[in-house]
Protein backbone atom coordinates (compact mmCIF):
# COMPACT_ATOMS: atom_id res chain seq x y z
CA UNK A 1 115.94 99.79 58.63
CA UNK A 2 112.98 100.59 61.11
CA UNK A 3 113.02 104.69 62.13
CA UNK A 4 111.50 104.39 65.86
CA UNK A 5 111.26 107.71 68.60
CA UNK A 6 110.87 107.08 72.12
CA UNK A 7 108.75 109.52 73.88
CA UNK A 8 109.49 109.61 77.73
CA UNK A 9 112.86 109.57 78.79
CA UNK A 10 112.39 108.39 82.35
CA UNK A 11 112.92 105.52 84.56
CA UNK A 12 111.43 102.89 81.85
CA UNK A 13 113.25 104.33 79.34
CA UNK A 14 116.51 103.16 80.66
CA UNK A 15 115.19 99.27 79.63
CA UNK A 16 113.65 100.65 76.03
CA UNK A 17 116.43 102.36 74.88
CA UNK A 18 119.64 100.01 75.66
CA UNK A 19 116.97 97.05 73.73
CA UNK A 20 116.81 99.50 70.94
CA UNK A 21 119.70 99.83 70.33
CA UNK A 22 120.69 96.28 69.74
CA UNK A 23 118.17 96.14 67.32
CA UNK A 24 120.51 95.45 63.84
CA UNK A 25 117.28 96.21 61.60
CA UNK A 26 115.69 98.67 63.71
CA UNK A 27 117.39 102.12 64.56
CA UNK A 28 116.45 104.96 67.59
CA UNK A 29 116.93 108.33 65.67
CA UNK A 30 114.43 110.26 68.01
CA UNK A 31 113.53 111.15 71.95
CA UNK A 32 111.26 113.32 72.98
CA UNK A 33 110.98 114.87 76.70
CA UNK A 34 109.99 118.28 78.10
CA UNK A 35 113.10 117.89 80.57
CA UNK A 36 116.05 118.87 78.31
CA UNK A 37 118.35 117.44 80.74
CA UNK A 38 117.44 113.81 80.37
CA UNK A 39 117.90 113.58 76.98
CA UNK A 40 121.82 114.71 77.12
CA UNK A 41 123.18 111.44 77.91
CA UNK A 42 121.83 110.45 74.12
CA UNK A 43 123.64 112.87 72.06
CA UNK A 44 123.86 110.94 69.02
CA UNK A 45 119.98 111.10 68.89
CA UNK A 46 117.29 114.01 67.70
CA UNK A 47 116.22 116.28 70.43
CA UNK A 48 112.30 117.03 70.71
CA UNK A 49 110.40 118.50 73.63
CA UNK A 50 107.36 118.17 71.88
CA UNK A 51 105.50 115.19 70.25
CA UNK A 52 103.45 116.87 67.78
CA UNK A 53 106.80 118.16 66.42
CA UNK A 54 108.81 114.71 66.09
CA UNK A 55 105.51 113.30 64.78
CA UNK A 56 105.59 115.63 61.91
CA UNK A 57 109.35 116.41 61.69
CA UNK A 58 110.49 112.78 62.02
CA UNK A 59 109.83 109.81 59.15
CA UNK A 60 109.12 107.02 61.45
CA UNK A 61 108.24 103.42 61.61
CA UNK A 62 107.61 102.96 65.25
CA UNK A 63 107.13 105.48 68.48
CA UNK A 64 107.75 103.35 71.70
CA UNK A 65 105.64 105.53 74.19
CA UNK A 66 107.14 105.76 77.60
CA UNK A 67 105.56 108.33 79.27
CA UNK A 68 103.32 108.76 82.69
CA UNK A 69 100.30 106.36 82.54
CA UNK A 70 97.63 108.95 82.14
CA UNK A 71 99.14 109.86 79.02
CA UNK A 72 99.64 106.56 77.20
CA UNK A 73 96.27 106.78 75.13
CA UNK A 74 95.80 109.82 73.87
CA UNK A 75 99.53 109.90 72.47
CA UNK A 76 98.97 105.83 71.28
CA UNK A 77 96.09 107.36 68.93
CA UNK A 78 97.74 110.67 67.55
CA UNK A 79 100.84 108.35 66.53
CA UNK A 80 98.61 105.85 64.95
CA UNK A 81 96.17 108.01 63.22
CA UNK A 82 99.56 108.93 61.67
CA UNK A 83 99.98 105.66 60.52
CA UNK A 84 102.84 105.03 62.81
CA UNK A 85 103.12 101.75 64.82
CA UNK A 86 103.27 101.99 68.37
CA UNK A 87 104.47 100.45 71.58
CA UNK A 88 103.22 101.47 74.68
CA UNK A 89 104.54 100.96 78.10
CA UNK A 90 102.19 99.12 80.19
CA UNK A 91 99.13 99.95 81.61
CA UNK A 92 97.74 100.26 78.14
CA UNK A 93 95.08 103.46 80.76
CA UNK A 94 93.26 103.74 83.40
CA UNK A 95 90.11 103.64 81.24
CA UNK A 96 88.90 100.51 80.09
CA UNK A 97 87.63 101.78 77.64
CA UNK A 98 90.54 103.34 76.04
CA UNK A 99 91.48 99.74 75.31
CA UNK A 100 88.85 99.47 72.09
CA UNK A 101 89.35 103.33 71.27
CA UNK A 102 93.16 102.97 70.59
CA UNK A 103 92.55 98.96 68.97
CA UNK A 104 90.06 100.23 66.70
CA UNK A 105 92.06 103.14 65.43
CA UNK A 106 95.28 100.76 64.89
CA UNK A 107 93.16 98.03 62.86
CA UNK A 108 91.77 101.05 60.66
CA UNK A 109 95.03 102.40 60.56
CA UNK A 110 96.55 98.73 59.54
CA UNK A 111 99.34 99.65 61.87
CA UNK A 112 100.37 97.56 65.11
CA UNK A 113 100.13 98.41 68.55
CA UNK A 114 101.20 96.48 71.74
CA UNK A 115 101.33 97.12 75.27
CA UNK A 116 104.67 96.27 76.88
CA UNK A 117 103.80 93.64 79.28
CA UNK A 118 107.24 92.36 79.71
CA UNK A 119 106.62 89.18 81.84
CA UNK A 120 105.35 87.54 79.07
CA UNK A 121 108.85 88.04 77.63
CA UNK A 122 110.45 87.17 81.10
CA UNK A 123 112.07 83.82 80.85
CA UNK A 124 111.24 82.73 84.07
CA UNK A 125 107.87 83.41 83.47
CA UNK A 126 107.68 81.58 79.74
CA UNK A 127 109.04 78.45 81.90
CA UNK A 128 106.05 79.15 84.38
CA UNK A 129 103.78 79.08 81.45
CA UNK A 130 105.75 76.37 79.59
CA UNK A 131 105.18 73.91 82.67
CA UNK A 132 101.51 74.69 83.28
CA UNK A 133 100.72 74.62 79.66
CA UNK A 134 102.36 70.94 79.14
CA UNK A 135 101.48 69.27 82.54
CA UNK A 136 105.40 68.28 82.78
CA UNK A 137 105.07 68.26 86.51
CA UNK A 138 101.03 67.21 86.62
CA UNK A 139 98.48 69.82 87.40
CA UNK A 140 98.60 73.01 88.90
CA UNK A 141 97.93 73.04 92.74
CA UNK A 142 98.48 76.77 94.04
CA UNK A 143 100.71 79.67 93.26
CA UNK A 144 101.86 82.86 94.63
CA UNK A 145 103.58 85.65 93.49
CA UNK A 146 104.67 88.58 95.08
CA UNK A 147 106.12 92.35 93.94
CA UNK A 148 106.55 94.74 96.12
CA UNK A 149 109.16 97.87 96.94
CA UNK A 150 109.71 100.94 98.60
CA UNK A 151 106.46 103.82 97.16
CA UNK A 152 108.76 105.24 94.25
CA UNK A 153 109.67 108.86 95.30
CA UNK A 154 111.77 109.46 91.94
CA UNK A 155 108.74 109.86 89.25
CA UNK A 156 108.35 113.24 87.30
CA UNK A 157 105.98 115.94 89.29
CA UNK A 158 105.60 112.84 91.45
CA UNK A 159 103.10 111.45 89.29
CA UNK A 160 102.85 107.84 90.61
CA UNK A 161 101.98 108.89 94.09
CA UNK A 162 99.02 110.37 91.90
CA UNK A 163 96.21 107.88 92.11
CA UNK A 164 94.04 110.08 88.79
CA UNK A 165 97.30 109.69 87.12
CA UNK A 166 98.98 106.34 87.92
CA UNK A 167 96.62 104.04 89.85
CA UNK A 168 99.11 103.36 92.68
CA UNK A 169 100.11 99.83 93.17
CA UNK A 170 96.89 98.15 91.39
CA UNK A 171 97.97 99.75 87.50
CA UNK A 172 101.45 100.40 88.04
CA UNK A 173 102.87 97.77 90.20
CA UNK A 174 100.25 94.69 90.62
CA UNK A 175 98.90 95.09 86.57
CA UNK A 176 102.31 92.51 86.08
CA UNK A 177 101.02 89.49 87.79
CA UNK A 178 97.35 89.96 87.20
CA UNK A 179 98.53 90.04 83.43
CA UNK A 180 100.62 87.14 83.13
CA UNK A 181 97.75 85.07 85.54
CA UNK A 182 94.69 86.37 82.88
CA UNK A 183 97.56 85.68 79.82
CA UNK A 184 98.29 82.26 81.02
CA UNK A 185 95.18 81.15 82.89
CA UNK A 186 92.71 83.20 81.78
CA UNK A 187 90.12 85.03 83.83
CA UNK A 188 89.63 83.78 87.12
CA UNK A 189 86.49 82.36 88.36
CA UNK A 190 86.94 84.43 91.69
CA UNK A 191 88.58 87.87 92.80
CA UNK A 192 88.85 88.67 96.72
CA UNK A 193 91.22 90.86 97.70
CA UNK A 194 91.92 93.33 101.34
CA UNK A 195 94.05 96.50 100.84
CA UNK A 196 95.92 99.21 103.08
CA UNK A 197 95.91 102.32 101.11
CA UNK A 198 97.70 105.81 102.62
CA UNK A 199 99.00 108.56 101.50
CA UNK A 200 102.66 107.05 102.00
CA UNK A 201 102.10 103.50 100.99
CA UNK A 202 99.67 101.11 99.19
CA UNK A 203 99.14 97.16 100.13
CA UNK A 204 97.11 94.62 98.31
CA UNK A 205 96.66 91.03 99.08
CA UNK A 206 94.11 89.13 96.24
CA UNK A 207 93.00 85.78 95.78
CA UNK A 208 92.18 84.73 92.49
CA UNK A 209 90.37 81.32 91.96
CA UNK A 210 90.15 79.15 89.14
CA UNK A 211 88.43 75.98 88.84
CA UNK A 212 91.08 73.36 90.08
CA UNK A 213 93.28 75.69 91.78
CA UNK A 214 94.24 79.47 93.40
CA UNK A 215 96.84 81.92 93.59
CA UNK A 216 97.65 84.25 95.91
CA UNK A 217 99.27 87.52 94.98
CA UNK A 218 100.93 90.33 97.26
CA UNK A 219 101.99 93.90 95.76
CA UNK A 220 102.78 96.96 97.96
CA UNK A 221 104.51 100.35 98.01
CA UNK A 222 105.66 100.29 101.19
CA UNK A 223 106.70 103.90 103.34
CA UNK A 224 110.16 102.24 104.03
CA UNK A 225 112.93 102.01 101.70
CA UNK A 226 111.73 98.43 101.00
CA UNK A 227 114.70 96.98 98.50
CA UNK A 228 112.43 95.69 94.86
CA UNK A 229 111.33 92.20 94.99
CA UNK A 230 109.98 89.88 92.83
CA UNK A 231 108.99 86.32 93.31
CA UNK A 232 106.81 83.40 92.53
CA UNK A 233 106.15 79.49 94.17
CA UNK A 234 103.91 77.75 92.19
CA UNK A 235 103.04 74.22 93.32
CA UNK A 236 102.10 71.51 90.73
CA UNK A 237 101.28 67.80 91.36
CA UNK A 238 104.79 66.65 90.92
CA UNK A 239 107.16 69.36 92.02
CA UNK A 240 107.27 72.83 93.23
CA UNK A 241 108.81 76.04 90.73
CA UNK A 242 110.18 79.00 92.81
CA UNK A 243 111.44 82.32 91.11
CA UNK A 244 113.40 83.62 94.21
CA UNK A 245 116.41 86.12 94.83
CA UNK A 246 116.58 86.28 90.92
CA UNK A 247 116.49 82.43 90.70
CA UNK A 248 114.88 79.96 89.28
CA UNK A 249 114.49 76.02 91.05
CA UNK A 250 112.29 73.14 90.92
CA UNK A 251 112.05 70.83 93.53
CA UNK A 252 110.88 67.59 92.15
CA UNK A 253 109.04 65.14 94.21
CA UNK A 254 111.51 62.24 93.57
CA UNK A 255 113.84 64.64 95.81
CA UNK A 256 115.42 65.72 92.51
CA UNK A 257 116.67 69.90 93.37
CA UNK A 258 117.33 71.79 89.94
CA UNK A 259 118.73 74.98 90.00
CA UNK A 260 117.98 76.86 86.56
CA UNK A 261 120.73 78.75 84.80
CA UNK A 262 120.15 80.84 81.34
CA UNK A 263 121.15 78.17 79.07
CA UNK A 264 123.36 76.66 81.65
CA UNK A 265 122.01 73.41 83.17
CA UNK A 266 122.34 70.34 81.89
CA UNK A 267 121.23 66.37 82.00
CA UNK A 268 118.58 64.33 80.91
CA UNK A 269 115.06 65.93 81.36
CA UNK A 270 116.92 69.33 82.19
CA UNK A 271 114.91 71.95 81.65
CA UNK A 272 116.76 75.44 80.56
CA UNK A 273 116.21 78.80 80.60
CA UNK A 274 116.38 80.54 77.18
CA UNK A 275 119.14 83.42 77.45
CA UNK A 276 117.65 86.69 76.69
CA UNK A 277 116.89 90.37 77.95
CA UNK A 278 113.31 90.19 78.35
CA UNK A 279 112.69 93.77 76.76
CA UNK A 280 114.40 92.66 74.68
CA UNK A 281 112.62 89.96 73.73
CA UNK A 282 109.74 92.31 73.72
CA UNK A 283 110.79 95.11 71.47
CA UNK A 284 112.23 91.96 68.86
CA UNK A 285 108.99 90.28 68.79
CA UNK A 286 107.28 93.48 68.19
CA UNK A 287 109.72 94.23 65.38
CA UNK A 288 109.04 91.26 63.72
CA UNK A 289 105.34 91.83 63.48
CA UNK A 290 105.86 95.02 62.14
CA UNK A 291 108.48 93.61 59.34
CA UNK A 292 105.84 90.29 58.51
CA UNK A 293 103.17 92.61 58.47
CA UNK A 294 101.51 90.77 61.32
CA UNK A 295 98.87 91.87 64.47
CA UNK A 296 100.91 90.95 67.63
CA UNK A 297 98.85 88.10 68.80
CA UNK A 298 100.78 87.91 72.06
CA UNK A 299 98.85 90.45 73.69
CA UNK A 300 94.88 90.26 73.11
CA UNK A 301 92.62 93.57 73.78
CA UNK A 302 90.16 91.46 75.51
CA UNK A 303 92.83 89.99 77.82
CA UNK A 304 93.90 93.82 78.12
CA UNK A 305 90.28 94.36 78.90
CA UNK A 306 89.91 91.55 81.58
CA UNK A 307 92.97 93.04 83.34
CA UNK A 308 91.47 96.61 83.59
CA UNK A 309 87.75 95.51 84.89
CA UNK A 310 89.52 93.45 87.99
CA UNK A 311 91.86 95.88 88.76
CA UNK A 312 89.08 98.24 89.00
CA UNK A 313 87.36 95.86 91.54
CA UNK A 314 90.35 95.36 93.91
């Protein structure tokens, strides 16, 4: 049985932990917070407001780190220097070149790390990729994806409205498309991009190009309390994918209309969803590297590296 403390018991946390704990060969004993009060709801768990204490009071396998951005690094290294395996919320930093510090230390470490970019866990994503990887539908014309919301007012000291120690919408909120575009077409040929950026809210429109087709990408804090939204339309020579109000349909060009359901849909040439909590799917794969004594492969520094240097451009 894995032994794994969570540092940062905040908004993300509320994903990380309830995947935890249907883990059967991995166990949460451990949280660490300097707010007391957000650790009560976990009583059954060990109470730390300080890292360097659970690191050297606590036996453990893994530390799933999911605290504010700007402090993802520096703890990634002191756990793995330990010889403790670590995942790390995403952005892996700010710093692009925190990406080889912390890599270097894990391979000398032998220990894994990952970065928790969950939409490469997300089933409607793996379709995405699935379809664009086997040319079921022909080539990929265009795509665009959008995630936007209302500029979070509910983050600790108000960190994300912090642009030293979040990013604002390019690392915290835009960093999930430009990861799954770079993780399933690699690094564009192109970046253009306009932006709106206030104290109150944060728009960017980009444009990333690729040999034999573009996508366009929206992602915006908006003043408003602008409900979460996440979509995608991507068009391919044969049909046209949509991920909209938390569904998934392909509209064929034969006039065929297929409404995806998780595991649900049926019919020759049906194509279904796998059904699966996408964090979760991220915290098992990551278990299983850890147990076969594997690198996770999913999630490549470089393409970790590419993310950060266009980011930085937008």
């Amino acid at each position: 049985m894995l032994k794994v403390g969570l540092v940062g018991v905040g908004g993300i946390s509320g994903a990380h932990i309830p995947a935890w704990e249907k883990m059967e060969d991995a166990k949460l004993t451990a949280i660490c917070d300097i707010r007391k009060e957000r650790m009560e709801p976990y009583p059954d768990k060990r109470h730390y407001d300080d890292l360097d204490r659970m690191l050297e009071e606590e036996e453990l396998d893994i530390l799933d780190i999911c605290l504010p951005t700007y402090l993802h690094a520096d703890c990634a290294v002191k756990a793995l220097e330990k010889g403790i395996h670590v995942l790390c919320e995403k952005p892996v930093s700010l710093k692009k070149e925190d990406v080889e510090r912390i890599y270097s230390v894990a391979h000398k470490k032998n220990v894994n790390f990952m970065v928790g970019q969950v939409l490469r866990f997300w089933p409607e994503y793996m379709l995405l990729k699935e379809l664009y990887d086997t040319q079921r539908y022909g080539k990929l014309l265009s795509g665009y994806m959008s995630r936007v919301s209302q500029t979070p007012p509910w983050s600790w000291d108000n960190w994300m409205k912090d642009e030293k120690r979040s990013g604002l919408v390019p690392f915290d909120l835009h960093i999930h498309d430009l990861d799954f575009l770079v993780y399933t077409f690699g690094k564009p040929e192109k970046v253009s991009s306009n932006r709106i950026k206030r104290p109150e809210q944060d728009c960017i429109n980009a444009v990333y190009e690729y040999p034999e087709f573009y996508i366009e990408t929206e992602s915006a804090w908006y003043a408003g309390a602008y409900p979460f939204s996440a979509k995608y339309r991507f068009q391919f020579e044969k049909a046209v994918v949509s991920f909209e109000n938390s569904k998934c349909t392909i509209y064929e060009e034969n006039g065929r209309v297929t409404e995806l359901e998780e595991e649900n849909t049926t019919g020759a040439g049906a194509v279904n969803l796998p059904k699966s909590d996408a964090f979760g799917n991220e915290i098992r794969y990551f278990i299983d590297c850890v147990q076969n004594k594997k690198f996770p492969e999913k999630i490549k520094s470089e393409e970790l590296s590419t993310v950060l240097e266009i980011l930085h451009s937008l």
